[in-house]
C-alpha atoms as a PDB file:
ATOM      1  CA  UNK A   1     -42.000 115.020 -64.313  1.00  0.00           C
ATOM      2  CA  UNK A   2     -42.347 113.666 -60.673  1.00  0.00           C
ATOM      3  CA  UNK A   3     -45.113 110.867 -61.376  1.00  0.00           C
ATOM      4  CA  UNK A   4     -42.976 109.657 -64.863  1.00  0.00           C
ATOM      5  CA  UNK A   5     -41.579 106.647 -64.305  1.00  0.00           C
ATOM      6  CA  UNK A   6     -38.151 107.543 -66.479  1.00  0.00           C
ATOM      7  CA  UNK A   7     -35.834 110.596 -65.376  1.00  0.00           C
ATOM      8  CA  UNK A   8     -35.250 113.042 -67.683  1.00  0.00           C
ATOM      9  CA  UNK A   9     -32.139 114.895 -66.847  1.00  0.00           C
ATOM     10  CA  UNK A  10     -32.553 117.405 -69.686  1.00  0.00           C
ATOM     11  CA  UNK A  11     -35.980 118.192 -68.948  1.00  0.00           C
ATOM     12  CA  UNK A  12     -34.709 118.952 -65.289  1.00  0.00           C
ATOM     13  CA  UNK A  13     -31.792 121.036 -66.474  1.00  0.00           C
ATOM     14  CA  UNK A  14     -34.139 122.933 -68.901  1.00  0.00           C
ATOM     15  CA  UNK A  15     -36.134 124.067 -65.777  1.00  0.00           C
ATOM     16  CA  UNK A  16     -33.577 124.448 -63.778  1.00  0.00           C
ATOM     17  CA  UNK A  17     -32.221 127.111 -66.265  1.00  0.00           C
ATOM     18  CA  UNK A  18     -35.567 128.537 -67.018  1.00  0.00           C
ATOM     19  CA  UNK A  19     -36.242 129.454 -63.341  1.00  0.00           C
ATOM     20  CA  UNK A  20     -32.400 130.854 -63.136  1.00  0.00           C
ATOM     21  CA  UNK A  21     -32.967 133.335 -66.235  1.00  0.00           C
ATOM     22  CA  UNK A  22     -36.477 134.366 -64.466  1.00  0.00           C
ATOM     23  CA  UNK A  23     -35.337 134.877 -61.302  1.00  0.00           C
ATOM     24  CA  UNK A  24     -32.028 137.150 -62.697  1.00  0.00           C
ATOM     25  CA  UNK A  25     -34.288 139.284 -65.129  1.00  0.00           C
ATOM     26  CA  UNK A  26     -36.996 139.781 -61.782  1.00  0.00           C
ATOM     27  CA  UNK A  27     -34.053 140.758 -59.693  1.00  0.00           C
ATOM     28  CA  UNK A  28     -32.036 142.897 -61.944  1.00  0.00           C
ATOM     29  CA  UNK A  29     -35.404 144.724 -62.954  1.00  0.00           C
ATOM     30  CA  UNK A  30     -35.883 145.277 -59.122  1.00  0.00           C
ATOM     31  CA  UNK A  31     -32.392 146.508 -58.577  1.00  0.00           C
ATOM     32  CA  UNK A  32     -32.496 149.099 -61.544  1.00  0.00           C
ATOM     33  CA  UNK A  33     -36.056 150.477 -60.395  1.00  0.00           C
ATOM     34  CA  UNK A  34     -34.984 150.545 -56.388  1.00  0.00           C
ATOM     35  CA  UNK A  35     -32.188 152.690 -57.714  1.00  0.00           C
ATOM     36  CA  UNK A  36     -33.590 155.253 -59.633  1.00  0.00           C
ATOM     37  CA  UNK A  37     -33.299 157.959 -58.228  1.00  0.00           C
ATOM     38  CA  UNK A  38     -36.619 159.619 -59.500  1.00  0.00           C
ATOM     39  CA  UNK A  39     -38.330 156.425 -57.824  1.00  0.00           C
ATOM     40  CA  UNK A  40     -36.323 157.031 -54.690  1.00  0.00           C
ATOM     41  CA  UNK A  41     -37.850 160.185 -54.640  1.00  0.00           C
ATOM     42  CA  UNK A  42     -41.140 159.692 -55.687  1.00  0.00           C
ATOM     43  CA  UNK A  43     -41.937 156.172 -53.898  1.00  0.00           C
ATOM     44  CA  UNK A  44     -39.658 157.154 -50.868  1.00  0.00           C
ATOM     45  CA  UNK A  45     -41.397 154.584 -48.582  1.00  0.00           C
ATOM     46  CA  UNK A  46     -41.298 151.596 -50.994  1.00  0.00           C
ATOM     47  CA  UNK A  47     -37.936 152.230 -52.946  1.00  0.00           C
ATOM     48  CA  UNK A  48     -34.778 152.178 -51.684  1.00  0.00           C
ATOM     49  CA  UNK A  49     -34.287 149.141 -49.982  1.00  0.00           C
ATOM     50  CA  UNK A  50     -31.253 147.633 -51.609  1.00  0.00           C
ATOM     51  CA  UNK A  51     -27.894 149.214 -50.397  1.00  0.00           C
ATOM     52  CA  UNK A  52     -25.921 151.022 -53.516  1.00  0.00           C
ATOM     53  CA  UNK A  53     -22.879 149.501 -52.896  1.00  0.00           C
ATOM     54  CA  UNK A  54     -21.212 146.968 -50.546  1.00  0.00           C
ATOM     55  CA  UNK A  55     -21.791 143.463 -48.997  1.00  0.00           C
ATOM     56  CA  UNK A  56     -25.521 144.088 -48.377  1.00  0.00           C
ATOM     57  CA  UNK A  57     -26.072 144.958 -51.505  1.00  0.00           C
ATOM     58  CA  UNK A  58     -24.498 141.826 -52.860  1.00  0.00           C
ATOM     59  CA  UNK A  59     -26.293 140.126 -49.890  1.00  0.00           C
ATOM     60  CA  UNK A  60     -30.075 141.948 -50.823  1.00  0.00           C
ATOM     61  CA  UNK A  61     -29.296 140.722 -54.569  1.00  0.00           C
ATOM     62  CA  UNK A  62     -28.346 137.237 -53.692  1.00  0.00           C
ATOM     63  CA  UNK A  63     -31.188 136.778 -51.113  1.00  0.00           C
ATOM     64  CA  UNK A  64     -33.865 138.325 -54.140  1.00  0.00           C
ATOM     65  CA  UNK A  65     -32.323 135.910 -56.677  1.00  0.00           C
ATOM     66  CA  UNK A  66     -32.573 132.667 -54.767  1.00  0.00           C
ATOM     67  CA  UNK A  67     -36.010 133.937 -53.267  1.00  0.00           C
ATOM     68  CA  UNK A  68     -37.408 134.300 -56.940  1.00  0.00           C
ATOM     69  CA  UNK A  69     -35.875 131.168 -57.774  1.00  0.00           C
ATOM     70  CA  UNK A  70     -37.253 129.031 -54.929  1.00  0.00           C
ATOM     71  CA  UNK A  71     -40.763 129.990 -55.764  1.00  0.00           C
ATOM     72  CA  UNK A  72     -40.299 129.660 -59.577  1.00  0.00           C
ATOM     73  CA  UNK A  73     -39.614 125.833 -58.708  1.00  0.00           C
ATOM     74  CA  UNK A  74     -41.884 125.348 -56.100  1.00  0.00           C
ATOM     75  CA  UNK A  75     -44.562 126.941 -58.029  1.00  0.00           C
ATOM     76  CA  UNK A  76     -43.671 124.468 -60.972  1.00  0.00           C
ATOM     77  CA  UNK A  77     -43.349 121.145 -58.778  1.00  0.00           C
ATOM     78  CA  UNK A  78     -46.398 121.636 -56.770  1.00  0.00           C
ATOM     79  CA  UNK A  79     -48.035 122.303 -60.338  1.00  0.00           C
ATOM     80  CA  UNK A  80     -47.367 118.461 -60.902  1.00  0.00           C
ATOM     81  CA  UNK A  81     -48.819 116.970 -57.359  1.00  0.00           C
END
């Protein structure tokens, strides 16, 4: 995609929304495991770092999601160097 010599915009909009899926399904699987409360209890010093409700919670979510996205595209770019 970056050597080609003719831009594909549906080819970048296909990744584009490939990475977005992946990086919502890694952070909502995240959020529902940090909040069990079983792995709360069990995994007391891994678990638990997302807030359970509020503005950091939003913010932990938002900073996961663009996080997993960021590498998702990096990791597919640098694949092409």
């Amino acid at each position: 995609m970056l050597t080609s010599k003719e831009f594909d915009w549906i080819v970048l909009a296909a990744l584009f929304i490939s990475a977005n899926v992946v990086s919502e399904a890694v952070t909502y699987t995240t959020y529902i495991k940090d909040v069990s409360a079983e792995a709360r209890r069990t995994g007391a010093l891994f678990y638990g770092f997302i807030p359970l409700s509020g503005a950091k919670m939003i913010a932990v979510l938002l900073s996961m999601h663009v996080l997993s996205f960021c590498q998702l595209i990096g990791k597919r770019l640098r694949s092409h160097c």
